[in-house]
Protein backbone atom coordinates (compact mmCIF):
# COMPACT_ATOMS: atom_id res chain seq x y z
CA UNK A 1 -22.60 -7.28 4.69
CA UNK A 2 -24.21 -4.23 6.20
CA UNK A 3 -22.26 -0.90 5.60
CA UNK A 4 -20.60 0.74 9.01
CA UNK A 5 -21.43 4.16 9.68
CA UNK A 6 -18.09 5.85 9.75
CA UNK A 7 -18.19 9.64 10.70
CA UNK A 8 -14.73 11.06 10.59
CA UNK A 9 -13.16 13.46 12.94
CA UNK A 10 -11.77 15.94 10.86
CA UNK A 11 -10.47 18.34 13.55
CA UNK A 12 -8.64 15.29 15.60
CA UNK A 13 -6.52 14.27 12.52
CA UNK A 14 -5.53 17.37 11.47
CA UNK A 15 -4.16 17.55 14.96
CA UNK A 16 -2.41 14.98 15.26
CA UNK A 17 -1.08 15.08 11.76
CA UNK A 18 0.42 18.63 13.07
CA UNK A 19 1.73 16.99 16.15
CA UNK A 20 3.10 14.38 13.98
CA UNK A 21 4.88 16.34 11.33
CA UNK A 22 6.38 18.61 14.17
CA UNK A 23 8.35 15.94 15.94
CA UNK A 24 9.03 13.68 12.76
CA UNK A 25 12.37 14.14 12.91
CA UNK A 26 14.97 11.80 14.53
CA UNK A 27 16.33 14.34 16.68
CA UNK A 28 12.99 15.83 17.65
CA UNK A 29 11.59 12.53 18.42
CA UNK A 30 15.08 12.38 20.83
CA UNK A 31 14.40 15.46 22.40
CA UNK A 32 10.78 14.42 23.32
CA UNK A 33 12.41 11.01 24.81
CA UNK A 34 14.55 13.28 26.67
CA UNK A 35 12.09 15.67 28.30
CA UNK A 36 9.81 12.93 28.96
CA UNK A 37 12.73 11.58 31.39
CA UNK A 38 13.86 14.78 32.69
CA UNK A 39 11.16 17.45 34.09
CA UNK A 40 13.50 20.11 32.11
CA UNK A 41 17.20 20.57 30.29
CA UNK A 42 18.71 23.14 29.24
CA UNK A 43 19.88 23.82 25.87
CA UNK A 44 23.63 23.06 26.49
CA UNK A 45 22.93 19.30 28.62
CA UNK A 46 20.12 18.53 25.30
CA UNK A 47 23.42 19.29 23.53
CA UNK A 48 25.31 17.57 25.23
CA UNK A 49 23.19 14.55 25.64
CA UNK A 50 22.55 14.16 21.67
CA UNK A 51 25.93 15.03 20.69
CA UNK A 52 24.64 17.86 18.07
CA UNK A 53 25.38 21.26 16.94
CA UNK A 54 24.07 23.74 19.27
CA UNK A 55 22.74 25.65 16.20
CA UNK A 56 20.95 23.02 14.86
CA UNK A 57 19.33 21.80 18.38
CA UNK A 58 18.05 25.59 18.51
CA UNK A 59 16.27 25.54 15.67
CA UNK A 60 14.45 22.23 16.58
CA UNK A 61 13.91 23.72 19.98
CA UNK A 62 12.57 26.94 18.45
CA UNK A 63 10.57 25.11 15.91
CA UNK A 64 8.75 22.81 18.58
CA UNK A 65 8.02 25.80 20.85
CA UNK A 66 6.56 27.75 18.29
CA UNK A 67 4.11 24.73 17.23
CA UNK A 68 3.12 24.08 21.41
CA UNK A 69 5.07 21.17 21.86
CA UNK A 70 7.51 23.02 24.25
CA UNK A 71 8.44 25.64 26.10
CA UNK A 72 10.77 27.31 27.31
CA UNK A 73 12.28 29.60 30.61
CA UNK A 74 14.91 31.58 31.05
CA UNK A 75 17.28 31.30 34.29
CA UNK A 76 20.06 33.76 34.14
CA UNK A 77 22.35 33.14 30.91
CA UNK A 78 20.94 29.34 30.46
CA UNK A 79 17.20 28.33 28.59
CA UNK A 80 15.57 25.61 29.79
CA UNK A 81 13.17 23.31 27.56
CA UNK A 82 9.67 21.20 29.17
CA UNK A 83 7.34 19.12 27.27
CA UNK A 84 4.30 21.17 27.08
CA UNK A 85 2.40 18.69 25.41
CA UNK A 86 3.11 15.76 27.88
CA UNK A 87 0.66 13.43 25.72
CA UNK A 88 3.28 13.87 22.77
CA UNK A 89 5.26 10.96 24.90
CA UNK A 90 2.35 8.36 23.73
CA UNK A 91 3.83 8.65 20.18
CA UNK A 92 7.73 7.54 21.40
CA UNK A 93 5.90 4.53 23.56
CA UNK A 94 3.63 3.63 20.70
CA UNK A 95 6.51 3.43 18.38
CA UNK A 96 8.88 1.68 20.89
CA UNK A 97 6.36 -1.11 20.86
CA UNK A 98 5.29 -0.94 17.40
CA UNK A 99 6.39 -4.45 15.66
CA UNK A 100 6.80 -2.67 12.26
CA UNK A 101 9.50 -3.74 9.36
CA UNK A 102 11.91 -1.20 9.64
């Protein structure tokens, strides 16, 4: 059997082992599902929604802003959150349909 010529993209996986340690994370991967749904939230309905501690929903937030995943606007007293990477809702849909053991 002849040997297959297998170059590998270096630069691709490390991105989207980034991408995937970012939102690895059950409430990470929820706020992704949520802001794929909704153009934007704010911080108090992503509360709200997930039934978490505000401080701990911040420093997700915060955490997937900073790594380009979101972002984030200001209106008056309330942030609001967007996907920025809108591709980053292929990983929920490929793990929704994903016939895994677990």
């Amino acid at each position: 059997m002849a040997a297959v010529a297998y170059k590998i993209n270096k630069e691709k996986l490390e991105k989207a082992a980034f991408i995937l340690k970012t939102v690895a994370h059950p409430t990470r991967l929820a706020i992704v599902d949520l802001l794929s749904m909704q153009e934007r939230l704010s911080v108090n309905e992503i509360c709200t929604i997930l039934e978490c501690e505000q401080s701990l929903l911040s420093h997700h937030l915060i955490n997937m802003k900073l790594k380009g995943i979101l972002r984030s606007e200001k209106d008056g007293l309330n942030v609001f959150y967007s996907l920025k990477e809108r591709d980053v809702t292929k990983l929920i849909e490929c793990i929704e349909n994903c016939n895994c053991n677990f």
